[in-house]
N, C-alpha and C. Protein backbone atom coordinates (compact mmCIF):
# COMPACT_ATOMS: atom_id res chain seq x y z
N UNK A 1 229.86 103.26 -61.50
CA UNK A 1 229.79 104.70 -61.48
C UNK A 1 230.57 105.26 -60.29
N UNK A 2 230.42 104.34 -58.89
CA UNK A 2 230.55 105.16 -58.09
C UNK A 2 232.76 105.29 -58.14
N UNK A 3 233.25 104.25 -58.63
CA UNK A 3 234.94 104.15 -59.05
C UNK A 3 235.33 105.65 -60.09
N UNK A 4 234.79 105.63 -61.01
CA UNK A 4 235.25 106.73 -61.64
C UNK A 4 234.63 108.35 -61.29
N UNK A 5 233.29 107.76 -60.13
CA UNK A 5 233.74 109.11 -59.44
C UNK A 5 234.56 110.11 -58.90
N UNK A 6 235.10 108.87 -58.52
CA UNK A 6 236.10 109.18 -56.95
C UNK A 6 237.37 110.33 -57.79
N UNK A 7 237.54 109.61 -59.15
CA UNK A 7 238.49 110.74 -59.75
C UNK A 7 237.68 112.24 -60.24
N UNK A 8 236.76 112.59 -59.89
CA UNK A 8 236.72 114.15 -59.60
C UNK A 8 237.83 114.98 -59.10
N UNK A 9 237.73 116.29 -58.55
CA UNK A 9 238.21 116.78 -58.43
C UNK A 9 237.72 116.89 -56.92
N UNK A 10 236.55 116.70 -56.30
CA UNK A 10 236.03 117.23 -55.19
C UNK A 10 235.41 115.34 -54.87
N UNK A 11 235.37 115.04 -54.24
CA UNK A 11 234.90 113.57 -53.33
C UNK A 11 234.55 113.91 -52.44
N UNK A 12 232.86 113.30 -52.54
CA UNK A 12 232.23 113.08 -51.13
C UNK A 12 231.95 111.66 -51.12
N UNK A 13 232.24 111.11 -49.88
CA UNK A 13 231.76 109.83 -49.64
C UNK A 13 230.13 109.72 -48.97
N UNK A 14 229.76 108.76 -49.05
CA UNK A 14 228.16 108.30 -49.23
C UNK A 14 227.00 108.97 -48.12
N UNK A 15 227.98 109.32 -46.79
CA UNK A 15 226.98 110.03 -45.40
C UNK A 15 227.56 111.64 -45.87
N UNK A 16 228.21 111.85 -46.43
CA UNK A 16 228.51 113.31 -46.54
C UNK A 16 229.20 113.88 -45.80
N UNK A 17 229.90 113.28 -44.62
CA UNK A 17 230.84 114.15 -43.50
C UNK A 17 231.89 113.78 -43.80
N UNK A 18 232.59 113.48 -44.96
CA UNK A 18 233.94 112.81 -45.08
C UNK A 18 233.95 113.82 -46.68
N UNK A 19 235.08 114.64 -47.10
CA UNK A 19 234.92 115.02 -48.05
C UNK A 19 236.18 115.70 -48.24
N UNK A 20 237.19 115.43 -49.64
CA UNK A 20 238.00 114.70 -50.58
C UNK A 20 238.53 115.76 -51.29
N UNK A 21 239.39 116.62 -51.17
CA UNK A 21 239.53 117.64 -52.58
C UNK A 21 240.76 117.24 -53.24
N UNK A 22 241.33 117.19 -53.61
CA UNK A 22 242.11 117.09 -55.03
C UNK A 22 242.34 118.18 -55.74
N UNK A 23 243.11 119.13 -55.34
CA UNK A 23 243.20 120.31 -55.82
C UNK A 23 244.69 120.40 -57.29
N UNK A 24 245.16 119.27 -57.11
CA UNK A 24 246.42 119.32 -58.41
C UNK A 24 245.91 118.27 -59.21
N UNK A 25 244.68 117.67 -58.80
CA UNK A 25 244.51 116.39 -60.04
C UNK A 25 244.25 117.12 -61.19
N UNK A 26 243.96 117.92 -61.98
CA UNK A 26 243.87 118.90 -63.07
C UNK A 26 244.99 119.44 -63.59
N UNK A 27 246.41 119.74 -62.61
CA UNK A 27 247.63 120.23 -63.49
C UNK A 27 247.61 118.94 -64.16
N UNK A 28 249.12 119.75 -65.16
CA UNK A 28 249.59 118.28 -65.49
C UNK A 28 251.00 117.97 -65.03
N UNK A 29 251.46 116.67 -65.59
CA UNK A 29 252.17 116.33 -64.53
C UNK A 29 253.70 117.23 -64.85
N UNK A 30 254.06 117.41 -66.03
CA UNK A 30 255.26 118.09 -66.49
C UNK A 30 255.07 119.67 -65.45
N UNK A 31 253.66 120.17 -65.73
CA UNK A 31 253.96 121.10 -64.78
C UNK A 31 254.12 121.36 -63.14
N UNK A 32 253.58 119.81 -62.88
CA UNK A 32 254.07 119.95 -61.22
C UNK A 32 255.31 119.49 -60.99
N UNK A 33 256.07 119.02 -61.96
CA UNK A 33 257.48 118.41 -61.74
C UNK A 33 258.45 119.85 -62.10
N UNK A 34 257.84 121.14 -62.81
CA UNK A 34 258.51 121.95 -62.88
C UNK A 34 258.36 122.28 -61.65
N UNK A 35 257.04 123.02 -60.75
CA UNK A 35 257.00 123.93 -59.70
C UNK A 35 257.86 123.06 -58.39
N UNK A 36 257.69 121.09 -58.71
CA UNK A 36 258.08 120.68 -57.60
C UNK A 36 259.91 121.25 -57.64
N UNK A 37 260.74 121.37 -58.57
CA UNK A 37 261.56 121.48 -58.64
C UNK A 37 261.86 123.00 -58.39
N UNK A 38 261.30 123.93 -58.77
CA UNK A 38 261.43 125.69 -58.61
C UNK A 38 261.29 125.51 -57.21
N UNK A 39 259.97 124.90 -56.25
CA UNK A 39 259.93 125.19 -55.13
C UNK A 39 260.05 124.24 -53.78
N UNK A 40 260.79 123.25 -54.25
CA UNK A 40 261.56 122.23 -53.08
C UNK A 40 262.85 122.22 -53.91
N UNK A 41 263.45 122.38 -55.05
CA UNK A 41 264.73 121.61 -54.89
C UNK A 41 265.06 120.75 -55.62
N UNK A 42 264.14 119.85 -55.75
CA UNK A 42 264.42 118.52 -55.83
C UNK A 42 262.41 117.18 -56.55
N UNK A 43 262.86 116.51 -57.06
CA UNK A 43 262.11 115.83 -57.47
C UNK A 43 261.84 114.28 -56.49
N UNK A 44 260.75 113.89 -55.92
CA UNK A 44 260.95 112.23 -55.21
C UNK A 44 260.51 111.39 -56.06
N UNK A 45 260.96 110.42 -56.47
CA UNK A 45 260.61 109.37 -57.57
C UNK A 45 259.74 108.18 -56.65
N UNK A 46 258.82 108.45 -56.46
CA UNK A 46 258.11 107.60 -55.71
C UNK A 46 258.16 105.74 -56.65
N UNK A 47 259.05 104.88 -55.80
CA UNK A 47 259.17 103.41 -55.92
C UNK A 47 257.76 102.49 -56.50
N UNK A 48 256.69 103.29 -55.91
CA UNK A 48 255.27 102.26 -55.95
C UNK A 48 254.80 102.65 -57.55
N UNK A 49 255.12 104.05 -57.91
CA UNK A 49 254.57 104.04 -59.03
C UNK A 49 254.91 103.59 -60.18
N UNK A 50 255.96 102.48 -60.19
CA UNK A 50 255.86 101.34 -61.03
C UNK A 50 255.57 100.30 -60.62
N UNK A 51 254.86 99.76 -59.90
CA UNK A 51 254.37 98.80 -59.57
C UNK A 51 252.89 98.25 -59.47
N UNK A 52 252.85 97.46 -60.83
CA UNK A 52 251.77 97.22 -61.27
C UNK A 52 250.40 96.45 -59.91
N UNK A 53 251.17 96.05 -59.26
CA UNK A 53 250.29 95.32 -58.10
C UNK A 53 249.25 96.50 -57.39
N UNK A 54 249.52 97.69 -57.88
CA UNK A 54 248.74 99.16 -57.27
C UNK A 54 247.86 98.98 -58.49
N UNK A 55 246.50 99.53 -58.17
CA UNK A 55 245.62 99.18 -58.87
C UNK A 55 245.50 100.72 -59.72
N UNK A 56 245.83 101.78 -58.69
CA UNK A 56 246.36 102.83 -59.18
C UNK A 56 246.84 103.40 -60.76
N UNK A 57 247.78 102.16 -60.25
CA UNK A 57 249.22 102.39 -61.18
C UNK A 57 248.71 101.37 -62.67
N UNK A 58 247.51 100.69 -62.62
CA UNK A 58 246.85 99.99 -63.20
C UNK A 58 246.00 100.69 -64.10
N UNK A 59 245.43 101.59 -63.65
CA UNK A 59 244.48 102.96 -64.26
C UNK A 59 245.20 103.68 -65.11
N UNK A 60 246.31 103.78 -64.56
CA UNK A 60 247.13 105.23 -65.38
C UNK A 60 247.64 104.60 -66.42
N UNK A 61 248.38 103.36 -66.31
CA UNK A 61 248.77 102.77 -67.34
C UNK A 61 247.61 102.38 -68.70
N UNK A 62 246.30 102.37 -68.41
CA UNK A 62 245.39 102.05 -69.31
C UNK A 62 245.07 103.61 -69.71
N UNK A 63 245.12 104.29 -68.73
CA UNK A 63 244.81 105.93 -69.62
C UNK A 63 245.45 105.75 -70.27
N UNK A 64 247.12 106.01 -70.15
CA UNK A 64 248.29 105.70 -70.76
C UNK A 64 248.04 105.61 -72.60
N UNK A 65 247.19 104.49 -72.38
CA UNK A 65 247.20 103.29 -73.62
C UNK A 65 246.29 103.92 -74.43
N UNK A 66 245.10 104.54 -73.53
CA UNK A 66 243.87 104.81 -74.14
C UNK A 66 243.93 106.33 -74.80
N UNK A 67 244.99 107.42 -74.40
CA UNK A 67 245.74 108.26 -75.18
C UNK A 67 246.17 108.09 -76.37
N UNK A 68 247.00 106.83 -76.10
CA UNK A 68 247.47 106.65 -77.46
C UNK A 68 247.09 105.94 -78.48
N UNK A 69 245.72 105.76 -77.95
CA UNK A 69 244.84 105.35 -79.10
C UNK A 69 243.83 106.43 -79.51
N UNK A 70 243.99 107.34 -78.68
CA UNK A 70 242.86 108.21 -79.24
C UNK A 70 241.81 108.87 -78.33
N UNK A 71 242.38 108.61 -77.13
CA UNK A 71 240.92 109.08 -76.18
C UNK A 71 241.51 110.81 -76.05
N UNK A 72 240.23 111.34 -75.80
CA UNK A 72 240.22 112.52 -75.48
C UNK A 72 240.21 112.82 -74.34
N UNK A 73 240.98 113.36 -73.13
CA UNK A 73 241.15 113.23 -71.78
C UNK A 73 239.89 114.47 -71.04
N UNK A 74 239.74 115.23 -72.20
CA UNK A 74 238.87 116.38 -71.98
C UNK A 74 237.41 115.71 -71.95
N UNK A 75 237.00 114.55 -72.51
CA UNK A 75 235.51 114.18 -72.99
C UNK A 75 235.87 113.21 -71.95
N UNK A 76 236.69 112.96 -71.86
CA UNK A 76 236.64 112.06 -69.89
C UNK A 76 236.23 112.99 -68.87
N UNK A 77 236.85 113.67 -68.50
CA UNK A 77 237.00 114.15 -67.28
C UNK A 77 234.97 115.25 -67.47
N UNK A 78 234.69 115.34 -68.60
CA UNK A 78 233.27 115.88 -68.84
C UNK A 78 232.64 114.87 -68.05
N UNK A 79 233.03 113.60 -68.96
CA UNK A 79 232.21 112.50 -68.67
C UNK A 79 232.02 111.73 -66.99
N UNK A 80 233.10 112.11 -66.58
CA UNK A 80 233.29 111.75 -65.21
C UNK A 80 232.60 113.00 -63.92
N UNK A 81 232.55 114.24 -64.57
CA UNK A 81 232.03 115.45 -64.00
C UNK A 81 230.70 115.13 -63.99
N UNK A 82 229.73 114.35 -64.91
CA UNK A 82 228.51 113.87 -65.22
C UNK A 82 228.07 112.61 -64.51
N UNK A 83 229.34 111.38 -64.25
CA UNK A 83 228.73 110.76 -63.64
C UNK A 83 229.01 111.39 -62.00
N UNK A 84 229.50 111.93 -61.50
CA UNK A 84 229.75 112.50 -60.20
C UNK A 84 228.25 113.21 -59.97
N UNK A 85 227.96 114.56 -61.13
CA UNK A 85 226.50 114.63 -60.90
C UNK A 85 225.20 113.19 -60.58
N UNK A 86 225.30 112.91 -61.64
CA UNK A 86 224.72 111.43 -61.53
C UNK A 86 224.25 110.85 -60.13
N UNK A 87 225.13 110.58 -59.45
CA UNK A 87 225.30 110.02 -58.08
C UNK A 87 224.94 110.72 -57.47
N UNK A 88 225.66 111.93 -57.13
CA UNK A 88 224.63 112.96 -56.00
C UNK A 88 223.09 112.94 -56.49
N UNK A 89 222.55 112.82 -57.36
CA UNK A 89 221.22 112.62 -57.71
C UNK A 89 220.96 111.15 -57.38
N UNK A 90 221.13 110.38 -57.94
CA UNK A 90 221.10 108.90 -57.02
C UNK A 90 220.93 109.20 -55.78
N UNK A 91 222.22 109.38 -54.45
CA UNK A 91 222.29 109.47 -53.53
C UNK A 91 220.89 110.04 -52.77
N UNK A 92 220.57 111.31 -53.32
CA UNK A 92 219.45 112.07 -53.12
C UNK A 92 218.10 111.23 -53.03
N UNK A 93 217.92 110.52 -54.04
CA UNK A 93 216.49 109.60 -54.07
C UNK A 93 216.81 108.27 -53.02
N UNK A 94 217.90 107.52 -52.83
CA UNK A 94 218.27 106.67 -51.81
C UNK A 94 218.17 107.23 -50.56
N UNK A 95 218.41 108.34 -50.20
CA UNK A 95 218.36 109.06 -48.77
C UNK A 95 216.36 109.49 -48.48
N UNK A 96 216.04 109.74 -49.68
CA UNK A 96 214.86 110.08 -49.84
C UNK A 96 213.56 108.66 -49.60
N UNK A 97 214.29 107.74 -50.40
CA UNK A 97 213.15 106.28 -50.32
C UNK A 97 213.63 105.92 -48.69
N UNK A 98 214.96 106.15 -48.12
CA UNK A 98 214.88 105.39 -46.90
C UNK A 98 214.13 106.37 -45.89
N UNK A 99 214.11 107.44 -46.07
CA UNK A 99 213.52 108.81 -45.31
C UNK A 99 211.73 108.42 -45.17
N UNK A 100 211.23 108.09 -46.33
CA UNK A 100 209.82 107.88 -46.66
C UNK A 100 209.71 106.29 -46.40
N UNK A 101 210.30 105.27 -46.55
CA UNK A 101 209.68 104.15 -46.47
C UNK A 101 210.21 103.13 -46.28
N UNK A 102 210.97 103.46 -44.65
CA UNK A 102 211.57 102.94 -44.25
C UNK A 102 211.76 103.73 -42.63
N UNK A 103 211.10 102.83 -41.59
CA UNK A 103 211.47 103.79 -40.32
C UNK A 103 212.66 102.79 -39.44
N UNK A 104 213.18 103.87 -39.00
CA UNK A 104 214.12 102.85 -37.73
C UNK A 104 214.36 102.84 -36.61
N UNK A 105 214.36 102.00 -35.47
CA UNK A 105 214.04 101.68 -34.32
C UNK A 105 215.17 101.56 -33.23
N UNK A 106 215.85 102.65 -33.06
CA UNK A 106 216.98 102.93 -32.80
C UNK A 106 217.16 102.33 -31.13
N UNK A 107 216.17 102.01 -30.47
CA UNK A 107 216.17 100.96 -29.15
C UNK A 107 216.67 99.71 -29.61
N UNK A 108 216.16 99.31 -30.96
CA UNK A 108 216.20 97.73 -31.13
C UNK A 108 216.97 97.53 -32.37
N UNK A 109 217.62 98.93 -32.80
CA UNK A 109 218.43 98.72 -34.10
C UNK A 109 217.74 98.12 -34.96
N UNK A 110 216.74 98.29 -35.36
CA UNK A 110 216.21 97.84 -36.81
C UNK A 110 215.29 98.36 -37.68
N UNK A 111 215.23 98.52 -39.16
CA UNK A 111 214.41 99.03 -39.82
C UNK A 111 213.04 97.97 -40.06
N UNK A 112 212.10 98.96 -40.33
CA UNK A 112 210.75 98.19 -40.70
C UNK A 112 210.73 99.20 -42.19
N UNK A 113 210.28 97.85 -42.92
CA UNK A 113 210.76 98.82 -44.61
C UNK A 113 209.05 98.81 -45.11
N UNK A 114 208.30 99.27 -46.04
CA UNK A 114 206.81 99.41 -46.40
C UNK A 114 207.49 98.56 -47.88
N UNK A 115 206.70 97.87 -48.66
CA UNK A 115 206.53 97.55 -49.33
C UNK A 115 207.13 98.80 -50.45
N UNK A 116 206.64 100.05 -50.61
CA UNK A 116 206.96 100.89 -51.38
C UNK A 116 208.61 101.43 -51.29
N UNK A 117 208.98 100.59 -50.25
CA UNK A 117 210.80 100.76 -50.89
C UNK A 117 210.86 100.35 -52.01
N UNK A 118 210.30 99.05 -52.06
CA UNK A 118 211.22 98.18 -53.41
C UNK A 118 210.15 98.50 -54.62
N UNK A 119 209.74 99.38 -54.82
CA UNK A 119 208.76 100.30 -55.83
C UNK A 119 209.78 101.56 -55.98
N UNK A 120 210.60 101.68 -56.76
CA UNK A 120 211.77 102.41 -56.99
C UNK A 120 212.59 101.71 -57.69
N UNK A 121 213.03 102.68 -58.69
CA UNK A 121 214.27 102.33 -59.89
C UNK A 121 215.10 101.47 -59.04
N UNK A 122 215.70 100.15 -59.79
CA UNK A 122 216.60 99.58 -58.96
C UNK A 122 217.60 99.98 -58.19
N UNK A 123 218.28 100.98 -59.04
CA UNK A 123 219.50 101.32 -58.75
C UNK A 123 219.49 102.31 -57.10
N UNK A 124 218.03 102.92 -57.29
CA UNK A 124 217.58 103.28 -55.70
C UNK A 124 217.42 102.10 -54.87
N UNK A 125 217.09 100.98 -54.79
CA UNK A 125 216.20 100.12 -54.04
C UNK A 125 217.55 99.45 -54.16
N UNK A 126 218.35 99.30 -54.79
CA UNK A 126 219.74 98.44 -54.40
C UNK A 126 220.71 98.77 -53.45
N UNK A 127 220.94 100.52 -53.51
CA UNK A 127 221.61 101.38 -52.71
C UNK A 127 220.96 101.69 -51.17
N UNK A 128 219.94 101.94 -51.26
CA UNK A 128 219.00 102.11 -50.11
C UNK A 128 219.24 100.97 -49.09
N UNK A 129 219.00 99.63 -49.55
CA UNK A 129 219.30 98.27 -48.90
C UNK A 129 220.18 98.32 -48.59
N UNK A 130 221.06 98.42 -49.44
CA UNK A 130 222.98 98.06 -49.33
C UNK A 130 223.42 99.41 -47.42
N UNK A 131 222.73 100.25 -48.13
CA UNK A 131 222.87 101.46 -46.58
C UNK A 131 222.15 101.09 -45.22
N UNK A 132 221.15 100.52 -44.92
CA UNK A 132 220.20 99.51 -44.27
C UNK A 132 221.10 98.96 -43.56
N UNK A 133 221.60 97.81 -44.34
CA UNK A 133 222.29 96.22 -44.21
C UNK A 133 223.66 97.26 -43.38
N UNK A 134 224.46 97.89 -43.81
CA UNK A 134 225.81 98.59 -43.32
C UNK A 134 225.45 99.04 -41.84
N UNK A 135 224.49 99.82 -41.78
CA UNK A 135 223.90 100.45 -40.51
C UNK A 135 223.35 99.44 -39.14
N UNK A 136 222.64 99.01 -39.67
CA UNK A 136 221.94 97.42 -38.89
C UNK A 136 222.95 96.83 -38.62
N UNK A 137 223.89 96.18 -39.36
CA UNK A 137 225.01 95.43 -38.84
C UNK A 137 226.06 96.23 -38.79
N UNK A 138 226.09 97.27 -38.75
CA UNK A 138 227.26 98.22 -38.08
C UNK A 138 228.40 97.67 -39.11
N UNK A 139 228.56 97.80 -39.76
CA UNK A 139 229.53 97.52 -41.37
C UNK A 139 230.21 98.48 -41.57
N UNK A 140 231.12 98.83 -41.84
CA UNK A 140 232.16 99.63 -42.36
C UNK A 140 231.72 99.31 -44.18
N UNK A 141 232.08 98.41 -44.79
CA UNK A 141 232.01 97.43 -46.09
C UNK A 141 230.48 97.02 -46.37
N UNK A 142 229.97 97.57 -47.72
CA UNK A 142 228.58 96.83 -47.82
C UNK A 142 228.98 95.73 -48.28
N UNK A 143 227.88 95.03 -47.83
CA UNK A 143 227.83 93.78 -48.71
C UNK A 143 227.87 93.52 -50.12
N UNK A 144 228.20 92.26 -50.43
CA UNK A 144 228.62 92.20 -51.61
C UNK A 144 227.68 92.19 -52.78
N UNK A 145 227.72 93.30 -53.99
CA UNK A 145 226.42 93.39 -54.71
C UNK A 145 226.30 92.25 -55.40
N UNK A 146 226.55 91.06 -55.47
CA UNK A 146 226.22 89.91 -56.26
C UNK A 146 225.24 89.25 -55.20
N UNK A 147 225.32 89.60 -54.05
CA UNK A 147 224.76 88.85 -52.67
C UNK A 147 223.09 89.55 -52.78
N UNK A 148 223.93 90.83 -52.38
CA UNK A 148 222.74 91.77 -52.30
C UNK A 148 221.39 91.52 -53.78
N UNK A 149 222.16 91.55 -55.12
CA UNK A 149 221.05 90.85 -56.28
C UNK A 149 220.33 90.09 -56.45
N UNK A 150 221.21 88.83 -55.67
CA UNK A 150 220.35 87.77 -55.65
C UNK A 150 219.10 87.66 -54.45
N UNK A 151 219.54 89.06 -53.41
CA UNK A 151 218.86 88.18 -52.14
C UNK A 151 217.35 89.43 -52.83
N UNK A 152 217.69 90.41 -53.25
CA UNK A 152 216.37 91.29 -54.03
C UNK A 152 215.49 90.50 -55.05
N UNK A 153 216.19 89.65 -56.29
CA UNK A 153 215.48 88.79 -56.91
C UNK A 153 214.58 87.95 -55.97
N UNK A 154 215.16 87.37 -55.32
CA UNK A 154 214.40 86.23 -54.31
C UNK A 154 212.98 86.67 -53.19
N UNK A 155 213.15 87.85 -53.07
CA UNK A 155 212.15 88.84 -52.28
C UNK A 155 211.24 89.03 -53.03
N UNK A 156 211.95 89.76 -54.28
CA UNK A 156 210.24 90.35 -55.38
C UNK A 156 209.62 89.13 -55.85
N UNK A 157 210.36 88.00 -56.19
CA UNK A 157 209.65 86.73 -56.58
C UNK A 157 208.48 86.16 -55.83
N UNK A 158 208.96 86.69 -54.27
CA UNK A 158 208.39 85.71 -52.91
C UNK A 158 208.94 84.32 -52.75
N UNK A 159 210.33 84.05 -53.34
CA UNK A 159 210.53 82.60 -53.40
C UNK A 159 211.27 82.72 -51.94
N UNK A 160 211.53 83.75 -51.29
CA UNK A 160 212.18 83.62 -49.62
C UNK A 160 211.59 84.52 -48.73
N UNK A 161 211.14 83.91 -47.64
CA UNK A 161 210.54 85.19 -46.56
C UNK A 161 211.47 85.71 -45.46
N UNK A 162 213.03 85.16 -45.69
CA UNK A 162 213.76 85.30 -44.20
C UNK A 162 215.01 85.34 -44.81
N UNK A 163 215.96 85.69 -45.08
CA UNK A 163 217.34 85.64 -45.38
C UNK A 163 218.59 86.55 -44.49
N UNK A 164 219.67 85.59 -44.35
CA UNK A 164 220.40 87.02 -43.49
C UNK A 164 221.80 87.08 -44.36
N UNK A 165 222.28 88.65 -44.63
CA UNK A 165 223.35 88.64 -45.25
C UNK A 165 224.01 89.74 -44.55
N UNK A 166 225.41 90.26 -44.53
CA UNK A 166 226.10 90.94 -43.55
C UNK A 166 226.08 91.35 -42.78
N UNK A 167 225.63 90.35 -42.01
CA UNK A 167 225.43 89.96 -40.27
C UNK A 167 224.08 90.41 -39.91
N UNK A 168 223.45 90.99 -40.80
CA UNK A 168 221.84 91.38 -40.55
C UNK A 168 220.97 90.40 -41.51
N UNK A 169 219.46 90.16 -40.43
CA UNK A 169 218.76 89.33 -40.98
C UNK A 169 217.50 90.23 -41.60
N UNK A 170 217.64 89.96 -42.57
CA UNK A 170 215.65 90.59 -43.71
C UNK A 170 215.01 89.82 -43.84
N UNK A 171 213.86 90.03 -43.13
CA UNK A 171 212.41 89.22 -43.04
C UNK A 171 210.94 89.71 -43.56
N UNK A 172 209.67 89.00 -44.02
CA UNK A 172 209.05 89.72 -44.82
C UNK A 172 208.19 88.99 -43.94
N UNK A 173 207.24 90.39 -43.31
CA UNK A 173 205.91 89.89 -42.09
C UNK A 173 205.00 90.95 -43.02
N UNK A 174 203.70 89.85 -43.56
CA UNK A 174 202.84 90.28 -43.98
C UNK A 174 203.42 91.78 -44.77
N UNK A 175 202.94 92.73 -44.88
CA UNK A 175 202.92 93.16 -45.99
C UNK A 175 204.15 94.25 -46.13
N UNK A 176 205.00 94.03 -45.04
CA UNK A 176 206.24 94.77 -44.94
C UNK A 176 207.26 94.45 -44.64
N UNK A 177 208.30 94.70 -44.42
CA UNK A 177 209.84 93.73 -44.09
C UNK A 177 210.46 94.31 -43.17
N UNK A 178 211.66 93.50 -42.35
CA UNK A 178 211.87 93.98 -41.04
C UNK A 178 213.83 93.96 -41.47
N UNK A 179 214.56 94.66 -40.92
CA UNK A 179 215.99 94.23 -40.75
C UNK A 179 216.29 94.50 -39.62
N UNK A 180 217.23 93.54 -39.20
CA UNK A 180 217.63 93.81 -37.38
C UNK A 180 219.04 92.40 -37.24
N UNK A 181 219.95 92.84 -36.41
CA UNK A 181 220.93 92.60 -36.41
C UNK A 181 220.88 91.24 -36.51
N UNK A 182 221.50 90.33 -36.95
CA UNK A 182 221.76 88.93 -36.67
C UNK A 182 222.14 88.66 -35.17
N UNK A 183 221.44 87.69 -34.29
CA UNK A 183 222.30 87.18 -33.20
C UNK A 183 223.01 86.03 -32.53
């Protein structure tokens, strides 16, 4: 969800102080190649945009395809306006479960989580963690969600009481769990 967000028209990234507009992704392209020409002059044939190694240039080419089979670009861009809602609603309950049940200990850098985190739709209790783990270990990059799945399976089971994954360690003391930096 959160990839075909990003093609909105408006992008916010995940803390909210970083935010994205896209104000010509909606022309089309015949008509910005007219105005680019009425009002520079001249057209730049940018080199990269044939080059499939851009993942970019990877997308467009499958719109491309998916035009000419039949997609409706209008029931996309709905559809993509919906999952963008989507997420800010996500986002909202992830900011909300870590707000309620989850405190943090900003002397010792670490969260103490209540049991009632991981009592939440996954898709909250996956995101919530994944923001945790980034913060605690000072991450730019969350960890990787195949990492992050397995190390949640292994918790609700009780088959692990201690695990550490992107550079932060999660531990389960009696009836609540702790994260704090790896050292």
């Amino acid at each position: 969800m959160k990839g075909l967000v990003s093609f909105n028209q408006i992008t916010t990234n995940y803390n909210r102080k970083l935010k994205i507009l896209r104000p010509l992704i909606n022309i089309k392209k015949d008509d910005l190649e007219y105005i680019t020409k009425r009002v520079f002059k001249f057209k730049f044939e940018d080199p990269s945009n044939n080059n499939t190694n851009f993942k970019r240039i990877r997308i467009r080419n499958l719109v491309n395809y998916l035009k000419s089979e039949g997609l409706d670009l209008e029931k996309l861009k709905l559809t993509i306006n919906n999952l963008s809602d989507s997420n800010l609603t996500i986002n909202y309950y992830v900011n909300e479960n870590i707000k309620y049940n989850s405190k943090y200990f900003k002397h010792k850098r670490h969260y103490i989580i209540s049991n009632n985190f991981f009592n939440q739709p996954h898709e909250i209790v996956f995101r919530s963690i994944v923001n945790l783990f980034k913060k605690v270990g000072n991450k730019y990059y969350p960890p990787r969600g195949k990492s992050v799945q397995q190390l949640l399976s292994k918790f609700v089971t009780g088959e692990i009481k201690k695990i550490n994954i992107s550079g932060c360690i999660l531990e389960k003391i009696n009836n609540s769990f702790i994260i704090y930096e790896e050292k």
